[in-house]
Protein backbone atom coordinates (compact mmCIF):
# COMPACT_ATOMS: atom_id res chain seq x y z
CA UNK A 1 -51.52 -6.04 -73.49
CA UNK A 2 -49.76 -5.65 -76.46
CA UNK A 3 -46.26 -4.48 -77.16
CA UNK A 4 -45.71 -1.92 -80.09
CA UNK A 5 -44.64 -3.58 -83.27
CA UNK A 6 -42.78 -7.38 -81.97
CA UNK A 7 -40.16 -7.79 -84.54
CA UNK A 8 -39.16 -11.40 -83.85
CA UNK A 9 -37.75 -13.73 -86.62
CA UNK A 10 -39.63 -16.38 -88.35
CA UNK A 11 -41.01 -18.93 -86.00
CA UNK A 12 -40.41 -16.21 -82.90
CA UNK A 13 -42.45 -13.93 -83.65
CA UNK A 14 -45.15 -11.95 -81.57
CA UNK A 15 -46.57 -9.72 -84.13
CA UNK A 16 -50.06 -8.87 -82.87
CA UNK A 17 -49.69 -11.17 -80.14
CA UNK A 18 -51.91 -10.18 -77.30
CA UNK A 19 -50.32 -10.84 -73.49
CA UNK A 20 -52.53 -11.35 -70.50
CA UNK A 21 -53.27 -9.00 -68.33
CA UNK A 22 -52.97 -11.50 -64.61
CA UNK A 23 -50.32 -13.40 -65.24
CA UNK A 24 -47.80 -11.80 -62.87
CA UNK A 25 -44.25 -12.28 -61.77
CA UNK A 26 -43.10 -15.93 -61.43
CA UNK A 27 -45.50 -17.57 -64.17
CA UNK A 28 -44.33 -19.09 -66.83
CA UNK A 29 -45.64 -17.44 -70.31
CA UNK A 30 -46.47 -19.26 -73.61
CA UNK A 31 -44.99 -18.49 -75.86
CA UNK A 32 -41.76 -16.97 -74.35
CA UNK A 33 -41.48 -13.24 -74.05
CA UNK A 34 -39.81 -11.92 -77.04
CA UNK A 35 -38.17 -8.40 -76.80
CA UNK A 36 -37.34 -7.96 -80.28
CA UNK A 37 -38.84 -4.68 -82.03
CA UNK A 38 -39.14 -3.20 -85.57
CA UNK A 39 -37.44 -0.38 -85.99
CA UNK A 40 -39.50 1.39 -88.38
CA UNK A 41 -42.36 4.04 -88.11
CA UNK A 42 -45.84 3.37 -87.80
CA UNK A 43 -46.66 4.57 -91.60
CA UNK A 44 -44.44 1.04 -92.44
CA UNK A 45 -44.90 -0.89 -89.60
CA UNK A 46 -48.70 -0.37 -89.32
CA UNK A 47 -49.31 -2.76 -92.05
CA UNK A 48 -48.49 -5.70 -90.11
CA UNK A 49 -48.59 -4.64 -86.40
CA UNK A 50 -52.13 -2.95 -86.23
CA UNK A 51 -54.02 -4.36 -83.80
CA UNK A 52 -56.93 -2.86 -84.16
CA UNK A 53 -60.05 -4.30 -85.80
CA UNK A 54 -61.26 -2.91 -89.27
CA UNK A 55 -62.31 0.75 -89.48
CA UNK A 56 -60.05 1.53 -86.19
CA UNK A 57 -57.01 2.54 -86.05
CA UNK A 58 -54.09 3.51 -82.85
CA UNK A 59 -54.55 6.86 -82.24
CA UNK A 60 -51.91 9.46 -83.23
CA UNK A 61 -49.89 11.98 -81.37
CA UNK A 62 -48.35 13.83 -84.02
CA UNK A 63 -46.73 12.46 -87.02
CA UNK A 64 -46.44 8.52 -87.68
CA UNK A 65 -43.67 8.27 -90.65
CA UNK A 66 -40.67 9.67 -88.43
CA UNK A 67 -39.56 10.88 -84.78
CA UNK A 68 -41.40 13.44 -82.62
CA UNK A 69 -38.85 14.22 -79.91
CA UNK A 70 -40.05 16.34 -77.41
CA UNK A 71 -43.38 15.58 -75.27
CA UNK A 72 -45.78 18.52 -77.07
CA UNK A 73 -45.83 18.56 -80.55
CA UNK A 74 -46.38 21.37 -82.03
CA UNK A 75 -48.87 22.40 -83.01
CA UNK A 76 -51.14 20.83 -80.62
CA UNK A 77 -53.64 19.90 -83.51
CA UNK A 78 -51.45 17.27 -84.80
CA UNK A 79 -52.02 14.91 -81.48
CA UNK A 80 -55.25 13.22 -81.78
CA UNK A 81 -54.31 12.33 -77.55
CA UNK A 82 -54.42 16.32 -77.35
CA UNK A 83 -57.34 16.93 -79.45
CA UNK A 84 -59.55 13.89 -78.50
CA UNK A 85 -58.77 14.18 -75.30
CA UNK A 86 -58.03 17.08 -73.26
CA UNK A 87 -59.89 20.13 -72.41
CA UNK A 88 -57.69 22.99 -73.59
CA UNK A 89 -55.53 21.32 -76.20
CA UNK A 90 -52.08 20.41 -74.09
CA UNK A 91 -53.50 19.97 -70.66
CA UNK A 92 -56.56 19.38 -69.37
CA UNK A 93 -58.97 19.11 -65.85
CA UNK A 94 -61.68 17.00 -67.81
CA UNK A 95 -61.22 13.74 -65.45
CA UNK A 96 -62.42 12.04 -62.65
CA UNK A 97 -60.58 9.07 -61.00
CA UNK A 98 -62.61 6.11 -59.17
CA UNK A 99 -64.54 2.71 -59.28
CA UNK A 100 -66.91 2.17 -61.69
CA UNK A 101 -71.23 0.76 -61.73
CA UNK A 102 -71.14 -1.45 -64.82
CA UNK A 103 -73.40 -4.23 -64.14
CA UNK A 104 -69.79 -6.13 -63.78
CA UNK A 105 -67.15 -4.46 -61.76
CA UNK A 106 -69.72 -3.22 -59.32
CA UNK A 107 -71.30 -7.14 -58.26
CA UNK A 108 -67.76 -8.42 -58.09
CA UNK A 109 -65.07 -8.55 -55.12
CA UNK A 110 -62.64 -5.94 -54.88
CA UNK A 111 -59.39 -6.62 -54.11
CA UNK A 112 -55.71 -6.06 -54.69
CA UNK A 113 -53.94 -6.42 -58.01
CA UNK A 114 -52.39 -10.61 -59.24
CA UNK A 115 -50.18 -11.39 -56.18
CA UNK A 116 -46.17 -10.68 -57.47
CA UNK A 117 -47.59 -7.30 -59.39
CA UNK A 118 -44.96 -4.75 -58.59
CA UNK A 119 -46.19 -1.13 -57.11
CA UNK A 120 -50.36 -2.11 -57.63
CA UNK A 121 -52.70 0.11 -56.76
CA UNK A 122 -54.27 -1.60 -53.80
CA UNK A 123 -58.11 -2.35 -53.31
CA UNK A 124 -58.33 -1.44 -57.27
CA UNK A 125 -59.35 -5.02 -59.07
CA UNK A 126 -61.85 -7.28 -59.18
CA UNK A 127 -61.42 -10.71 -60.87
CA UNK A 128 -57.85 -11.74 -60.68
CA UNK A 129 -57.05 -14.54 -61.17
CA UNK A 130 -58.67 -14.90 -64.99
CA UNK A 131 -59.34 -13.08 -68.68
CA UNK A 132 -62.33 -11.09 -67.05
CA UNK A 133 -59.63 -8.91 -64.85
CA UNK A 134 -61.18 -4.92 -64.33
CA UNK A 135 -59.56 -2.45 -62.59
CA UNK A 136 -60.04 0.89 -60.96
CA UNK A 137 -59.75 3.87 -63.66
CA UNK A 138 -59.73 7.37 -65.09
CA UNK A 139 -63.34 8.71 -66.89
CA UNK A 140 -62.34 11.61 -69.22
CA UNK A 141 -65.59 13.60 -70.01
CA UNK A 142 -67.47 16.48 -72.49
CA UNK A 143 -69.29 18.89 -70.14
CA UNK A 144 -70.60 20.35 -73.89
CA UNK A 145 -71.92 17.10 -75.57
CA UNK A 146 -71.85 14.63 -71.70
CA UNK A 147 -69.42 12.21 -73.67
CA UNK A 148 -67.48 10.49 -71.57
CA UNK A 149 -64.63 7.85 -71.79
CA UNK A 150 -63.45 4.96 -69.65
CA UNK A 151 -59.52 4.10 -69.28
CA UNK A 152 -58.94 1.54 -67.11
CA UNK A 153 -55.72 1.39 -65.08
CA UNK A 154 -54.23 -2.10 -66.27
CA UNK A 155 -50.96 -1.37 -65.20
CA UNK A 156 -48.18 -2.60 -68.46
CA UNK A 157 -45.65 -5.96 -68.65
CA UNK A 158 -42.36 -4.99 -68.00
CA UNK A 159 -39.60 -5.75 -70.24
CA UNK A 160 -37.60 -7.47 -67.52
CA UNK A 161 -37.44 -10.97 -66.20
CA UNK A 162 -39.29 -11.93 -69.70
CA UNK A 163 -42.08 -9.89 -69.66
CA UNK A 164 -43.56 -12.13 -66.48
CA UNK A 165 -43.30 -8.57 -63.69
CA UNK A 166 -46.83 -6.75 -64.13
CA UNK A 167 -46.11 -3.18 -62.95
CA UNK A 168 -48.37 -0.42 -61.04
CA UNK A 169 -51.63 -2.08 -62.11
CA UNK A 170 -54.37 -0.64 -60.44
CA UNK A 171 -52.22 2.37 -59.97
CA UNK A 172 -51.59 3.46 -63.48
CA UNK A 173 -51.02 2.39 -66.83
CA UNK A 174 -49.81 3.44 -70.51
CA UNK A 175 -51.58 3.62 -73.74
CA UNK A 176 -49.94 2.98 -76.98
CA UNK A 177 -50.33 5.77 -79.77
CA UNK A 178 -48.54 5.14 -83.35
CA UNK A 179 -46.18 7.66 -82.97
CA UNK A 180 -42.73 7.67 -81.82
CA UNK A 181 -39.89 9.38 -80.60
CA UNK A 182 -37.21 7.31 -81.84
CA UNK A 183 -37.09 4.08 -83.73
CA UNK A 184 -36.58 2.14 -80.78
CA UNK A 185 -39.47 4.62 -78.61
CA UNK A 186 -42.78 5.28 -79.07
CA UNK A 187 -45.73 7.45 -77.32
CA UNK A 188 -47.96 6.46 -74.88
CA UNK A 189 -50.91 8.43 -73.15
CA UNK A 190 -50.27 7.42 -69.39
CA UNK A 191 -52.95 7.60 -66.95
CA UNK A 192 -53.50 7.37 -63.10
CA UNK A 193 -56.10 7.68 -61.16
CA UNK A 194 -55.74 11.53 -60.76
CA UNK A 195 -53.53 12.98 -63.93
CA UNK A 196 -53.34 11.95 -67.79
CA UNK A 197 -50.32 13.15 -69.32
CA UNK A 198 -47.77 11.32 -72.28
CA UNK A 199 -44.62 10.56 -72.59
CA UNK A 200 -42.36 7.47 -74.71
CA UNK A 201 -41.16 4.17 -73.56
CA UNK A 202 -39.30 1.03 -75.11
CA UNK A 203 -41.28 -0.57 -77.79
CA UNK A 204 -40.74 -3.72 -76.09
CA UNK A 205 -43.08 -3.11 -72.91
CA UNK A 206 -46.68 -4.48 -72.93
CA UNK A 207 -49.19 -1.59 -73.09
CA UNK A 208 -53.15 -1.19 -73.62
CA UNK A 209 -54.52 0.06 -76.74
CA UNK A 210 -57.17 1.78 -77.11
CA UNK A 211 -58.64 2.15 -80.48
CA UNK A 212 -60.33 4.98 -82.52
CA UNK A 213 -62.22 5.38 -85.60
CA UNK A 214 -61.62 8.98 -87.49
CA UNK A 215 -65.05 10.88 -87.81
CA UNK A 216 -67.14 10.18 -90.85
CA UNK A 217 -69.03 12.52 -93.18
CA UNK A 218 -71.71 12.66 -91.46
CA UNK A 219 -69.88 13.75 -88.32
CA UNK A 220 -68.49 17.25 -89.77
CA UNK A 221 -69.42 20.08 -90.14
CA UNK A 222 -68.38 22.22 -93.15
CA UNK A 223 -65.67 19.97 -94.18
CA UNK A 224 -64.19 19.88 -90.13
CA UNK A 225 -65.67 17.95 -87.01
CA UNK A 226 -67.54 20.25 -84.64
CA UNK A 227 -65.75 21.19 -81.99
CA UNK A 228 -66.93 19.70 -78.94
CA UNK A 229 -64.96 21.44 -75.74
CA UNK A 230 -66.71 24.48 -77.16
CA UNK A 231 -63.04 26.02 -77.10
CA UNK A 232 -61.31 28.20 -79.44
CA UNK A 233 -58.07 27.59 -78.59
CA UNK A 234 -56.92 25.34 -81.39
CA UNK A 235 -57.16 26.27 -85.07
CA UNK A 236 -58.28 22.67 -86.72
CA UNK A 237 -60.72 20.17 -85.42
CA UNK A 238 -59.39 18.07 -88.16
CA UNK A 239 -57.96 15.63 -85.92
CA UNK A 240 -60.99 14.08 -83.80
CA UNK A 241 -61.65 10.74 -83.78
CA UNK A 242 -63.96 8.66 -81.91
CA UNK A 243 -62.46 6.42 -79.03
């Protein structure tokens, strides 16, 4: 889990630090929790907080160089979480919530979420205790092209007590976009096991990313990416990406 841009000082800094996922409430963490944020926009900020390897990128959900401040930008075209990811633009019936035959999760013990995780989703995780941790999720799919994409529900690392509470894992979780609401805010796509929806949260919590890569050349068609909901309702296609 990573939180949005760590803004610590010299020698306290977290700035792509990545946070465990098990660890819950009463652990000690190394190094300390540090709650300090940049207070930029992603377009600044994205230089030296991207956590994503080369070629990917955060996903958008609307601009990334100043505030979006209400929960559907308009137009709708502008969100990659929109485009990429829901049926008709803003909202979307594309999903299916449940456990998952992998060849891992499925030969493993399920159980309940790290003991001292606040609000878990219970009989949701397999592998607790260590960096393998898996967790019950939400598959978005394509009816048009049978695409279909995996978020797991790893719950996020609250800001309080130090970052040690691990909140609703197994229940739900939130994944970081580069956009923001404020300078102090920034978007999320949050997902449960039945609905996918976003809203903004302190840059300080510790959130999933999930990365994309923007569609190549050879992806488009006529200078735009195909559009594959087979829908009409959006102008542009210009913002898909693949996840």
């Amino acid at each position: 889990m990573f939180q949005w841009a760590n803004g610590g000082a010299s020698g306290n800094s977290r700035a792509r630090f990545a946070w465990n996922p098990y660890i819950a409430l009463g652990s000690n963490l190394s190094p300390v929790w540090n709650n300090t944020n940049v207070t930029t926009y992603w377009n600044t900020a994205g230089a030296t907080h991207e956590t994503c390897p080369t070629g990917y990128r955060r996903p958008t959900h609307g601009i990334i160089d100043g505030p979006i401040p209400t929960a559907n930008p308009d137009p709708a075209v502008n969100s990659e979480i929109f485009q990429s990811l829901m049926l008709k633009g803003r909202s979307s019936s594309n999903y299916l919530g449940g456990y998952y035959a992998d060849g891992f999760f499925d030969r493993r013990q399920i159980t309940d979420p790290p003991a001292g995780s606040e609000n878990p989703g219970s009989y949701s995780t397999v592998s607790v205790s260590n960096e393998n941790i898996a967790h019950i999720g939400l598959l978005t799919f394509n009816s048009n092209t049978l695409a279909s994409l995996f978020f797991p529900l790893t719950g996020i690392r609250d800001v309080t007590l130090n970052g040690t509470l691990i909140r609703v894992a197994g229940s739900s979780t939130s994944y970081w976009t580069s956009s923001s609401n404020t300078t102090s805010n920034s978007w999320t796509l949050v997902v449960s096991i039945s609905t996918m929806s976003t809203t903004n949260g302190g840059r300080s919590f510790g959130c999933p990313i999930r990365c994309v890569r923007p569609a190549v050349p050879s992806e488009l068609i006529d200078g735009i990416i195909s559009d594959p909901w087979g829908t009409s309702d959006t102008d542009e296609k210009d913002q898909w990406v693949n996840w």
